[in-house]
PDB file of N, CA and C in Angstrom:
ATOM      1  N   UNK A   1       0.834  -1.163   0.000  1.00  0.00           N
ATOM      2  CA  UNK A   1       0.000   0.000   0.000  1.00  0.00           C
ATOM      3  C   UNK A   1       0.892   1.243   0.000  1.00  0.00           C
ATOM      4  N   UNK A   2       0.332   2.628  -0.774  1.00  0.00           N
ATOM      5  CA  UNK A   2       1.216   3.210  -0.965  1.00  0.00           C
ATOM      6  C   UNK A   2       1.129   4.710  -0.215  1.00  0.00           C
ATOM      7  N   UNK A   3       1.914   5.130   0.810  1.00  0.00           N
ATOM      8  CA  UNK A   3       1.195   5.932   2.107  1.00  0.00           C
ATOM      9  C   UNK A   3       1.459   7.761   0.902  1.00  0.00           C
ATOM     10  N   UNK A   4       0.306   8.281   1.074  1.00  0.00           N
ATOM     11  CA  UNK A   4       0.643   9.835   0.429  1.00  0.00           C
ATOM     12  C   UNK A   4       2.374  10.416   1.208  1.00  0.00           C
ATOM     13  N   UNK A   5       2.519  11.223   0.374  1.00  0.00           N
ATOM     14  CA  UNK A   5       3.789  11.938   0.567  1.00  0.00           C
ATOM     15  C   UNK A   5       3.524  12.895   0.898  1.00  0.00           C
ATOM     16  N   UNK A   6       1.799  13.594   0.961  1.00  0.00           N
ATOM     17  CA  UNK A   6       1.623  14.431   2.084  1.00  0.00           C
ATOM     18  C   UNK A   6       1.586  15.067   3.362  1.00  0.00           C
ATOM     19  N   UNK A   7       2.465  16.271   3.745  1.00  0.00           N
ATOM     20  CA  UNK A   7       2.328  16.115   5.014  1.00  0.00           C
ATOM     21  C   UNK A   7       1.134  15.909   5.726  1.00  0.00           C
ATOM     22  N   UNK A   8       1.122  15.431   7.229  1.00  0.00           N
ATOM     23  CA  UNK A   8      -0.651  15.205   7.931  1.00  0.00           C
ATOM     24  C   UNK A   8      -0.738  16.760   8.199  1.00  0.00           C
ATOM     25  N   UNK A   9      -1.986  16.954   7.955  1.00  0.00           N
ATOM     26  CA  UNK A   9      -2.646  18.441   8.428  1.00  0.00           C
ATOM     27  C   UNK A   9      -1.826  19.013   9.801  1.00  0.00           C
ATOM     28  N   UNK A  10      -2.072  20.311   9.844  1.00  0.00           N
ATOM     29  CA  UNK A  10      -2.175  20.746  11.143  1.00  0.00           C
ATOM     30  C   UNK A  10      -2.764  21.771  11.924  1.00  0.00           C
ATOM     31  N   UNK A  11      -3.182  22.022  13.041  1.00  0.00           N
ATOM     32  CA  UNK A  11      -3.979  22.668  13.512  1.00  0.00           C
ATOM     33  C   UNK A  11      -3.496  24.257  13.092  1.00  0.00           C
ATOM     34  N   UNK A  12      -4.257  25.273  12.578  1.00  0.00           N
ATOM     35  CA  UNK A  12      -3.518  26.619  12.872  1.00  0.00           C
ATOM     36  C   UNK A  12      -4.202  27.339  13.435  1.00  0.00           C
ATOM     37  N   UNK A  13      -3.683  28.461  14.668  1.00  0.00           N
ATOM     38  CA  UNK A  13      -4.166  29.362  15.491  1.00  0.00           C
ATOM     39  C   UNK A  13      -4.412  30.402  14.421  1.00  0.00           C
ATOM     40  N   UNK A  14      -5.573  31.096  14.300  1.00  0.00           N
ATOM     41  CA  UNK A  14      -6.167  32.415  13.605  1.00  0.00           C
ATOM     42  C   UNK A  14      -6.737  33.039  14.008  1.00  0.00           C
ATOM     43  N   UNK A  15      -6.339  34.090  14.108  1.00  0.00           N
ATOM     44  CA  UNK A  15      -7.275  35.413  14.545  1.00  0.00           C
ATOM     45  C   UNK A  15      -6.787  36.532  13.224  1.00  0.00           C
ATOM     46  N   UNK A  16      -8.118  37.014  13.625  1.00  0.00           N
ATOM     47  CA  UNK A  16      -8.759  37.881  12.386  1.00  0.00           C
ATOM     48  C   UNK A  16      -9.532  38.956  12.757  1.00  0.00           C
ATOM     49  N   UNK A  17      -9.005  40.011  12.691  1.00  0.00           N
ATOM     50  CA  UNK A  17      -9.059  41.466  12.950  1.00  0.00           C
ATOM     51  C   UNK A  17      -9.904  41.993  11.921  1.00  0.00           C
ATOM     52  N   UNK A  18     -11.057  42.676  12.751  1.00  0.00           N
ATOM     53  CA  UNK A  18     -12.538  42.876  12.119  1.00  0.00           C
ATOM     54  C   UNK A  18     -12.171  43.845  11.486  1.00  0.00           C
ATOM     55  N   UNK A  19     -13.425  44.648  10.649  1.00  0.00           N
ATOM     56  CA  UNK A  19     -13.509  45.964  10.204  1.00  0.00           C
ATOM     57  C   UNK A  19     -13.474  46.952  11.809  1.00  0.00           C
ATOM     58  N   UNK A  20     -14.401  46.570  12.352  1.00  0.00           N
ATOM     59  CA  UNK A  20     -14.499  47.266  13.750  1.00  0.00           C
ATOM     60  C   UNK A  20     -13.611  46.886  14.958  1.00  0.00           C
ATOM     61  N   UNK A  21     -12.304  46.156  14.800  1.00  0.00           N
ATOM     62  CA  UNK A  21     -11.398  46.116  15.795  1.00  0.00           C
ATOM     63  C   UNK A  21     -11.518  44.866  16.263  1.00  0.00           C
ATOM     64  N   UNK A  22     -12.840  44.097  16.351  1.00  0.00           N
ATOM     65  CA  UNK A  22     -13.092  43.170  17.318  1.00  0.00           C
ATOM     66  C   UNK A  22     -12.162  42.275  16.309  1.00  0.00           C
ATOM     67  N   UNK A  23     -12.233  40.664  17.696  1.00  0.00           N
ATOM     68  CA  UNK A  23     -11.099  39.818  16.970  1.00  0.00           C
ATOM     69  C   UNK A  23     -12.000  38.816  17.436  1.00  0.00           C
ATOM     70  N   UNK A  24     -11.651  37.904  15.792  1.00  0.00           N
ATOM     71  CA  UNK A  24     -12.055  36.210  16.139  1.00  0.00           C
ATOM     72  C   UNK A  24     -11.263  35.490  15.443  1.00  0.00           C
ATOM     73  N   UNK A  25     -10.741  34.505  16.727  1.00  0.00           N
ATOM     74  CA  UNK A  25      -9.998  33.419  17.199  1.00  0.00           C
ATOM     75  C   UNK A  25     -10.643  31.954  16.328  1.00  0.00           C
ATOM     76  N   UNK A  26      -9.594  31.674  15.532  1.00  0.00           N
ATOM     77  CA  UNK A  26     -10.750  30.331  14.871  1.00  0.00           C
ATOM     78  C   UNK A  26      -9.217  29.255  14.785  1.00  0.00           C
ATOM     79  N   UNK A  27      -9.383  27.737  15.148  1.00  0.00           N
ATOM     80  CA  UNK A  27      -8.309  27.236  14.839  1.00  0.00           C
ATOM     81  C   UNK A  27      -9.201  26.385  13.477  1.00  0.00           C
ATOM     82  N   UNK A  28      -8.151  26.074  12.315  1.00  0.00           N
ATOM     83  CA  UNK A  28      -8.309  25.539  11.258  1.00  0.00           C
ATOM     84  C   UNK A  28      -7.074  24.582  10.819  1.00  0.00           C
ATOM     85  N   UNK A  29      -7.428  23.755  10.132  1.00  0.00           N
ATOM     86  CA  UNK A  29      -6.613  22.707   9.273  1.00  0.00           C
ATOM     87  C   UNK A  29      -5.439  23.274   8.738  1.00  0.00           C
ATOM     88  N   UNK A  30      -4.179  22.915   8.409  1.00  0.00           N
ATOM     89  CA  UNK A  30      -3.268  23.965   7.037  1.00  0.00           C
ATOM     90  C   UNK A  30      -3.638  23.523   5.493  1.00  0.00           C
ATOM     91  N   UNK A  31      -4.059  22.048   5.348  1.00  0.00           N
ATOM     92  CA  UNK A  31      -4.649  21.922   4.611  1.00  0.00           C
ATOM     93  C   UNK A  31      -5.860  22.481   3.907  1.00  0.00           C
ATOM     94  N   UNK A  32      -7.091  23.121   4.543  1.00  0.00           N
ATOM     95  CA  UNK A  32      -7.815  24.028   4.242  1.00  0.00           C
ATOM     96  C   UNK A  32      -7.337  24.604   3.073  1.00  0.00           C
ATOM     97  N   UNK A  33      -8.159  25.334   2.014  1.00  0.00           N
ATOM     98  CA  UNK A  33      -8.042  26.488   1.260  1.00  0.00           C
ATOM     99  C   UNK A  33      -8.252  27.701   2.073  1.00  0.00           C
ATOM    100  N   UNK A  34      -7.745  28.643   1.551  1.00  0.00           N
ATOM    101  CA  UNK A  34      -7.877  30.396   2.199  1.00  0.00           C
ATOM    102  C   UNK A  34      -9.514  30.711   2.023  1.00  0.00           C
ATOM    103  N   UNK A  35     -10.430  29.925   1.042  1.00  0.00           N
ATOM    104  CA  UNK A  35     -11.513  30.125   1.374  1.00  0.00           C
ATOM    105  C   UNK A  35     -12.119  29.295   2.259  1.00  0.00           C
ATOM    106  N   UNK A  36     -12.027  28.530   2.887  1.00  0.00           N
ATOM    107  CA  UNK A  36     -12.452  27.572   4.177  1.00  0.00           C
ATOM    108  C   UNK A  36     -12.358  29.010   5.557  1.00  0.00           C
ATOM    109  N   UNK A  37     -11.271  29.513   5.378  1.00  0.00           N
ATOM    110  CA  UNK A  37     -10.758  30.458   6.527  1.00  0.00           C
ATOM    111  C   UNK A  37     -11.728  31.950   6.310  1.00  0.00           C
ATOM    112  N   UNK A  38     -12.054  32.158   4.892  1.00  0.00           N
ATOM    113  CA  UNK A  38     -12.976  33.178   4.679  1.00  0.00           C
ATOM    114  C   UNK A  38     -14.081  32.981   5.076  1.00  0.00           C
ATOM    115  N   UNK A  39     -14.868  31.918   4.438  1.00  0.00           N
ATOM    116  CA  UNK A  39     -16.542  31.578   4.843  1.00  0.00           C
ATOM    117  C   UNK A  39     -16.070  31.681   6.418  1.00  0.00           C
ATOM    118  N   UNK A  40     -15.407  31.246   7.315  1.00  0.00           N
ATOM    119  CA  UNK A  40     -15.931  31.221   8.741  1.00  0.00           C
ATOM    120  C   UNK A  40     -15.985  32.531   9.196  1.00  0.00           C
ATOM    121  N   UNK A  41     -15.556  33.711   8.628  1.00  0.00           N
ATOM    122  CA  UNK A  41     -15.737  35.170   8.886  1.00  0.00           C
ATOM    123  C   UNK A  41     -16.646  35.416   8.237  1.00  0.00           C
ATOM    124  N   UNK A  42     -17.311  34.836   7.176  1.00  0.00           N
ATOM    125  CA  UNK A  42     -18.482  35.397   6.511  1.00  0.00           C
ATOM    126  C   UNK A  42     -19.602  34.963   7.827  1.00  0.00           C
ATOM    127  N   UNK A  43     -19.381  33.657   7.783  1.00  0.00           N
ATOM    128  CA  UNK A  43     -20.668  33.190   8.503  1.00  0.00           C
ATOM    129  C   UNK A  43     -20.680  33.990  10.139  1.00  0.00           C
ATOM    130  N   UNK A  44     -19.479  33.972  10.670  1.00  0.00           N
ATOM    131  CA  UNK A  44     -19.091  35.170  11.810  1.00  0.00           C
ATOM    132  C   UNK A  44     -19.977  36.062  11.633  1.00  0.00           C
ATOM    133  N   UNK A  45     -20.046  37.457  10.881  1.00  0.00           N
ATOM    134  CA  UNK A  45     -20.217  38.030  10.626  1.00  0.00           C
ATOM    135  C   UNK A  45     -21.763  38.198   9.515  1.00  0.00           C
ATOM    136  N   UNK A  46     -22.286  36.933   9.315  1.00  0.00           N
ATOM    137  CA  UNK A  46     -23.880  36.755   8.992  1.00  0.00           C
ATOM    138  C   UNK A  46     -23.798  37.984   7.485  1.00  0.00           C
ATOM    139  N   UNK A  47     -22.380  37.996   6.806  1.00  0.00           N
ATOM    140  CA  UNK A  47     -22.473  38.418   5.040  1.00  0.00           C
ATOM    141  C   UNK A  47     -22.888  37.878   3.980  1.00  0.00           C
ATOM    142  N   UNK A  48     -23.541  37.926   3.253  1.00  0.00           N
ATOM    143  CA  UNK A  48     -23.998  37.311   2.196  1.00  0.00           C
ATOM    144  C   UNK A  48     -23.344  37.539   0.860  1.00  0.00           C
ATOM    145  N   UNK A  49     -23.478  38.954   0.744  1.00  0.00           N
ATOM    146  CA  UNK A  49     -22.458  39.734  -0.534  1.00  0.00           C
ATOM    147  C   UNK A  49     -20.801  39.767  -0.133  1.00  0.00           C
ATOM    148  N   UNK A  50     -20.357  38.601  -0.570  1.00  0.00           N
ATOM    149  CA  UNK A  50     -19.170  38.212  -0.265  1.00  0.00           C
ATOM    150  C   UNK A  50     -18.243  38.417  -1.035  1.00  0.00           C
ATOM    151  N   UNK A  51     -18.242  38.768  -2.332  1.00  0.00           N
ATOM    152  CA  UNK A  51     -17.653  39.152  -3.157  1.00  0.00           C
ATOM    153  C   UNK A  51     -16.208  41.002  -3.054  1.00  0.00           C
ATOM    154  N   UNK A  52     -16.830  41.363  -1.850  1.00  0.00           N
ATOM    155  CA  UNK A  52     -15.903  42.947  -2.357  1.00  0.00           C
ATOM    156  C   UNK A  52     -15.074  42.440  -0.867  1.00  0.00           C
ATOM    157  N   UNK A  53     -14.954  41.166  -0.305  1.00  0.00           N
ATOM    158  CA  UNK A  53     -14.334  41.110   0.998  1.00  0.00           C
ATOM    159  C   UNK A  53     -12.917  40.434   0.303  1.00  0.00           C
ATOM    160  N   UNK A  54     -11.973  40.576   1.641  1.00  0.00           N
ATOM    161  CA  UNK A  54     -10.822  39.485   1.777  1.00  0.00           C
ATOM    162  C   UNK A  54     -10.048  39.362   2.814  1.00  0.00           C
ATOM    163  N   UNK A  55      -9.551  38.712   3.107  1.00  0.00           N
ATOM    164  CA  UNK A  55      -8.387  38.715   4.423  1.00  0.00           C
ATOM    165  C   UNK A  55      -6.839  38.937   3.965  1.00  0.00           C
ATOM    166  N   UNK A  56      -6.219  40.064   4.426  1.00  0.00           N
ATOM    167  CA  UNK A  56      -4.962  40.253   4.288  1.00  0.00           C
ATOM    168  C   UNK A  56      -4.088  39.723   5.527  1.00  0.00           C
ATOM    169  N   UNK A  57      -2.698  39.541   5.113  1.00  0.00           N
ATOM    170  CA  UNK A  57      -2.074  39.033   6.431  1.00  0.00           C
ATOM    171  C   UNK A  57      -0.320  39.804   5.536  1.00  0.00           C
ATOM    172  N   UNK A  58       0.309  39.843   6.489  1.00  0.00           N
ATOM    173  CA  UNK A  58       1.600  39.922   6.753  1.00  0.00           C
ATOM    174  C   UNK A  58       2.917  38.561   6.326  1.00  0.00           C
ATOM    175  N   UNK A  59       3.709  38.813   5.609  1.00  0.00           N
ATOM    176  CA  UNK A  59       4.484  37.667   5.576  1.00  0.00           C
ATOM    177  C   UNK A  59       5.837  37.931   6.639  1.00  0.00           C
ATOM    178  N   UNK A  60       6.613  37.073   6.237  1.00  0.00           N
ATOM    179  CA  UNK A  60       7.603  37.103   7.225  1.00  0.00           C
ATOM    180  C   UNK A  60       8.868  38.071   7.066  1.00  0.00           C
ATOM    181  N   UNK A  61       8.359  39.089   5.828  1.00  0.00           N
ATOM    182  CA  UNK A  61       9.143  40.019   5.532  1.00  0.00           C
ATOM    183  C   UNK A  61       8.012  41.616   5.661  1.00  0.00           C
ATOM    184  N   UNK A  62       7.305  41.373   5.934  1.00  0.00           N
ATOM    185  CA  UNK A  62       5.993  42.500   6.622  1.00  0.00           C
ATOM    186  C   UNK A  62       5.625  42.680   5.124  1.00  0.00           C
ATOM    187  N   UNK A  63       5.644  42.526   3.913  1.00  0.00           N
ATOM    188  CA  UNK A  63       5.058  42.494   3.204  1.00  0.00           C
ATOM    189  C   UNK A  63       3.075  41.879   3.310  1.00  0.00           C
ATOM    190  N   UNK A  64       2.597  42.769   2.500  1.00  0.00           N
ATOM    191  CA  UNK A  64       1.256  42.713   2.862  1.00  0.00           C
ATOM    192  C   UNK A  64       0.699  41.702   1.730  1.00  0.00           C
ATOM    193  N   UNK A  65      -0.004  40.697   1.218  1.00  0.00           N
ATOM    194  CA  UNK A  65      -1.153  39.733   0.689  1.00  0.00           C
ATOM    195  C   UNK A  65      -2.113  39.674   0.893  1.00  0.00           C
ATOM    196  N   UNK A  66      -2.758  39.377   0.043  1.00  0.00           N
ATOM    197  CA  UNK A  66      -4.311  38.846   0.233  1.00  0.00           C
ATOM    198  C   UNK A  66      -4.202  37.291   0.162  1.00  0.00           C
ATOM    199  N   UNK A  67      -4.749  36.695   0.807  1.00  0.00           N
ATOM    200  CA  UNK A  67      -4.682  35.559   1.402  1.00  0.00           C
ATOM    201  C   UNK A  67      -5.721  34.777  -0.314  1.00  0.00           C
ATOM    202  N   UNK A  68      -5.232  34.013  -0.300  1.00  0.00           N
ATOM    203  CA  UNK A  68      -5.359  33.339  -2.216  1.00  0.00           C
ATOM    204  C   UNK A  68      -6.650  32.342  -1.282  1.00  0.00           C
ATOM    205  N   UNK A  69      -7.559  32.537  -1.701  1.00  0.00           N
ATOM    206  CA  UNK A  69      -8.963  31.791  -1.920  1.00  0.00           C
ATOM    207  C   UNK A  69      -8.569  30.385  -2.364  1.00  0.00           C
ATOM    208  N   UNK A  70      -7.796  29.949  -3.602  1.00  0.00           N
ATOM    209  CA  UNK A  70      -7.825  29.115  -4.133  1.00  0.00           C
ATOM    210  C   UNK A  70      -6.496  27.819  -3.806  1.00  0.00           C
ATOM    211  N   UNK A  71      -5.810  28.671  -2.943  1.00  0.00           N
ATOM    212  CA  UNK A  71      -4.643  27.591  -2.487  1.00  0.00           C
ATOM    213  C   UNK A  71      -4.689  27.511  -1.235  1.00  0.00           C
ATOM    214  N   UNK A  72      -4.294  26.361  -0.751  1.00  0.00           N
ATOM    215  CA  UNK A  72      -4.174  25.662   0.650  1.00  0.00           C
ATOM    216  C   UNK A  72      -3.282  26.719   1.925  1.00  0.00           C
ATOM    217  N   UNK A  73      -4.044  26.835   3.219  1.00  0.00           N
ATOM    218  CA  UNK A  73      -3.337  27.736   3.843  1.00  0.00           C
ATOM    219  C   UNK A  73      -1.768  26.956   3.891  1.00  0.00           C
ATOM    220  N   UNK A  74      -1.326  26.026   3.925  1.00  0.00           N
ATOM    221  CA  UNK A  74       0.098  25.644   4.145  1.00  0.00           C
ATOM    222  C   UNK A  74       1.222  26.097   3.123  1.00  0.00           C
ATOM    223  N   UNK A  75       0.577  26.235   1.835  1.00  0.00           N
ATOM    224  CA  UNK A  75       1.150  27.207   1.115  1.00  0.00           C
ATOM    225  C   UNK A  75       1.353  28.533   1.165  1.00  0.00           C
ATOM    226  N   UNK A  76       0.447  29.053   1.857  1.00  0.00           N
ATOM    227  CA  UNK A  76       0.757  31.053   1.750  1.00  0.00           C
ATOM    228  C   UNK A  76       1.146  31.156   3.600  1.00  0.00           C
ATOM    229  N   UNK A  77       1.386  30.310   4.161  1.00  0.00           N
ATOM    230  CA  UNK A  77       1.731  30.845   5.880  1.00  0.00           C
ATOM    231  C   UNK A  77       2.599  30.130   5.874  1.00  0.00           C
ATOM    232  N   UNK A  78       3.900  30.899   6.504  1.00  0.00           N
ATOM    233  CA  UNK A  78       5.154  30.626   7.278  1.00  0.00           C
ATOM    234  C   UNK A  78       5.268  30.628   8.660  1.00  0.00           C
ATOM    235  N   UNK A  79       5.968  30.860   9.682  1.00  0.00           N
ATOM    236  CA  UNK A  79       6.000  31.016  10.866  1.00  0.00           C
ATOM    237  C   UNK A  79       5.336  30.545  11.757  1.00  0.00           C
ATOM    238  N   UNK A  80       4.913  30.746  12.980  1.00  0.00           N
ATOM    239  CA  UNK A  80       4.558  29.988  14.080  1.00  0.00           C
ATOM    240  C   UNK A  80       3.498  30.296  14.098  1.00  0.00           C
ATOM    241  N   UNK A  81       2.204  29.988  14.850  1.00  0.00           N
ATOM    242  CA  UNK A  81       0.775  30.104  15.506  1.00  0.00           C
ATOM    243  C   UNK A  81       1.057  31.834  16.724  1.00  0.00           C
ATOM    244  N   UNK A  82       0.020  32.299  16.457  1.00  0.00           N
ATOM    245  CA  UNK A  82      -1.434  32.576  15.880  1.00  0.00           C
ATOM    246  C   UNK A  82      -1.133  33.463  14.527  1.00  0.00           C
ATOM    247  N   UNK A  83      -1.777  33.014  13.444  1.00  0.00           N
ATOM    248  CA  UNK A  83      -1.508  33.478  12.200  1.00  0.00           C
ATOM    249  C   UNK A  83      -2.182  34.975  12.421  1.00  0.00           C
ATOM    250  N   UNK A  84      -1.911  36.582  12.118  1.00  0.00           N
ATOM    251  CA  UNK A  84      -3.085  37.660  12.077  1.00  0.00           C
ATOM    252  C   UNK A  84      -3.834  37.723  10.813  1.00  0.00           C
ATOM    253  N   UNK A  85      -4.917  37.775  10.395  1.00  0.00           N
ATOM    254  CA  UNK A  85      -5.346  38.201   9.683  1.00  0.00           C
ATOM    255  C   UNK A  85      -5.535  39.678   9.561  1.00  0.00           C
ATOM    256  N   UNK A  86      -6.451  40.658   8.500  1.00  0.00           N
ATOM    257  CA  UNK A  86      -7.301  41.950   8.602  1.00  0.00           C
ATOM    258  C   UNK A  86      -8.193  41.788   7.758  1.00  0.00           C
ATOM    259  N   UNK A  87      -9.666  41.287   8.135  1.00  0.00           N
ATOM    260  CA  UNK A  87     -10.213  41.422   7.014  1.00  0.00           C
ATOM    261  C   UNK A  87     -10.658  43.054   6.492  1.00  0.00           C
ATOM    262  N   UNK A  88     -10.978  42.930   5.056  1.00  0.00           N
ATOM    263  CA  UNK A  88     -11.007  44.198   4.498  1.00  0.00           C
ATOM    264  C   UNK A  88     -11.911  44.049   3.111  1.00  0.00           C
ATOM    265  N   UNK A  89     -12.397  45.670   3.033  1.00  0.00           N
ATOM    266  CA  UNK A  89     -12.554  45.647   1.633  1.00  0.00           C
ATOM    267  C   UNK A  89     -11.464  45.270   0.193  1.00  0.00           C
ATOM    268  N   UNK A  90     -11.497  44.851  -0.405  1.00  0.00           N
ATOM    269  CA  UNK A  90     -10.956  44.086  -1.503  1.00  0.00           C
ATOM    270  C   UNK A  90     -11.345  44.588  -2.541  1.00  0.00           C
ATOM    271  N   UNK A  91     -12.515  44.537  -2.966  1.00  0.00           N
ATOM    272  CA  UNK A  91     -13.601  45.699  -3.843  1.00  0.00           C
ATOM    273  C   UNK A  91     -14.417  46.413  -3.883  1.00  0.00           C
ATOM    274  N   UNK A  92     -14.515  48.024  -4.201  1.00  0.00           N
ATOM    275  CA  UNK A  92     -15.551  48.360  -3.908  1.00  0.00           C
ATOM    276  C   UNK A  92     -16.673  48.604  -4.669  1.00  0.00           C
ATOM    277  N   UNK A  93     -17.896  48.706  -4.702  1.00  0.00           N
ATOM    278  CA  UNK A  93     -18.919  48.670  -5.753  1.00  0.00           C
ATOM    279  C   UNK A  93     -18.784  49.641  -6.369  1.00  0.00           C
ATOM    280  N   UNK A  94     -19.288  49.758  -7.576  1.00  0.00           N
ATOM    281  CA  UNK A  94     -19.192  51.048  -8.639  1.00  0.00           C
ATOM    282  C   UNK A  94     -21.039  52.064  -8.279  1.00  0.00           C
ATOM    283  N   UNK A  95     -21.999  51.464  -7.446  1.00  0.00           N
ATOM    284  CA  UNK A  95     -23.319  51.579  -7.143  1.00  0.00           C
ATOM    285  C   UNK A  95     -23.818  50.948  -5.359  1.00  0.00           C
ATOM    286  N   UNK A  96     -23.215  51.948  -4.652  1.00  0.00           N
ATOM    287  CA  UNK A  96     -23.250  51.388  -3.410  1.00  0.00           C
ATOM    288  C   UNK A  96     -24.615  51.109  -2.905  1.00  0.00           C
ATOM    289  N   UNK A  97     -25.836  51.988  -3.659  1.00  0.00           N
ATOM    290  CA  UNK A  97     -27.179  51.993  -3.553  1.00  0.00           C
ATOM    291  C   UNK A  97     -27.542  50.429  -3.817  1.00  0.00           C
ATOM    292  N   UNK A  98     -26.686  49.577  -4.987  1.00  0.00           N
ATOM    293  CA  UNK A  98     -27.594  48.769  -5.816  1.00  0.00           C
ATOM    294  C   UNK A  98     -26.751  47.365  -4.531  1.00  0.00           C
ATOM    295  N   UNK A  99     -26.488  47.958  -3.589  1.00  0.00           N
ATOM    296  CA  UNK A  99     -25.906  46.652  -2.926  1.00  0.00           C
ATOM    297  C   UNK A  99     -27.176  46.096  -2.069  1.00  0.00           C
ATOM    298  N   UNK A 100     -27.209  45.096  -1.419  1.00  0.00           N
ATOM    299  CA  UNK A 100     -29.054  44.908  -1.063  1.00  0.00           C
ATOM    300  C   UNK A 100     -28.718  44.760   0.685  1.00  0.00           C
ATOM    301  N   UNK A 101     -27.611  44.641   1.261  1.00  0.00           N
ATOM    302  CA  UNK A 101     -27.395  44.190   2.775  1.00  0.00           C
ATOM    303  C   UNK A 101     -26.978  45.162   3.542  1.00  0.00           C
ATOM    304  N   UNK A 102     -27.352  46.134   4.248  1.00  0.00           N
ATOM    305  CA  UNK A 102     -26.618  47.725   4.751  1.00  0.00           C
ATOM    306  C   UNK A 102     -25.320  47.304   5.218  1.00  0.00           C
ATOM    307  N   UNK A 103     -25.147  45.661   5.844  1.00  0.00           N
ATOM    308  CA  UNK A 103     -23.981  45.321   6.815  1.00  0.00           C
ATOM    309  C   UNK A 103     -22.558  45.680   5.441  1.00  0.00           C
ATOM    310  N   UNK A 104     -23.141  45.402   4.377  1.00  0.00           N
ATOM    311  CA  UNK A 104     -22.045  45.100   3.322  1.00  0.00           C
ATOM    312  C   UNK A 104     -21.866  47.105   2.689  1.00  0.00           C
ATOM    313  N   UNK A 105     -22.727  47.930   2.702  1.00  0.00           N
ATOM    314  CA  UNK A 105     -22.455  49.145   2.842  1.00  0.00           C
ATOM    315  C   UNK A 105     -22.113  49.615   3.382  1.00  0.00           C
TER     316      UNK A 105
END
């Protein structure tokens, strides 16, 4: 039998620094995608229009990213536990009227 050459998951400490200061603490897989780590701030935060959001973080050279939706957190995080996030606007609407959720205005 032939065992993966993957490493086993591991737990990561996250916190994620609101629009309004507050912070939530979430531990997650490294395996996860960066969107596994998004939806739990969406759902946090009860957003629907999810589209103009994202989470930025810091690398190990203070350089700033947006945390890639589409690749595994073990790929875009270096360093030790608790990872920071910031979530943030990412995009903003061209028709702030035609948005339908005030939380997302």
């Amino acid at each position: 039998m032939l065992d993966c050459l993957c490493p086993s998951p591991r737990t990561l400490a996250c916190r994620v620094v609101l629009l309004d200061d507050r912070e939530l603490m979430h531990e997650i897989q490294d395996n996860n995608t960066g969107q596994a780590l998004l939806d739990v701030v969406y759902r946090h935060l009860d957003l629907l229009e999810t589209a103009y959001f994202g989470l930025r973080y810091l690398d190990q050279d203070n350089q700033t990213h947006w945390l890639d939706c589409g690749k595994r957190l073990r790929r875009q995080l270096r360093g030790s536990d608790p990872h920071t996030f910031y979530f943030g606007v990412k995009f903003y609407a061209a028709d702030p009227c035609k948005l339908l959720e005030e939380i997302t205005r």
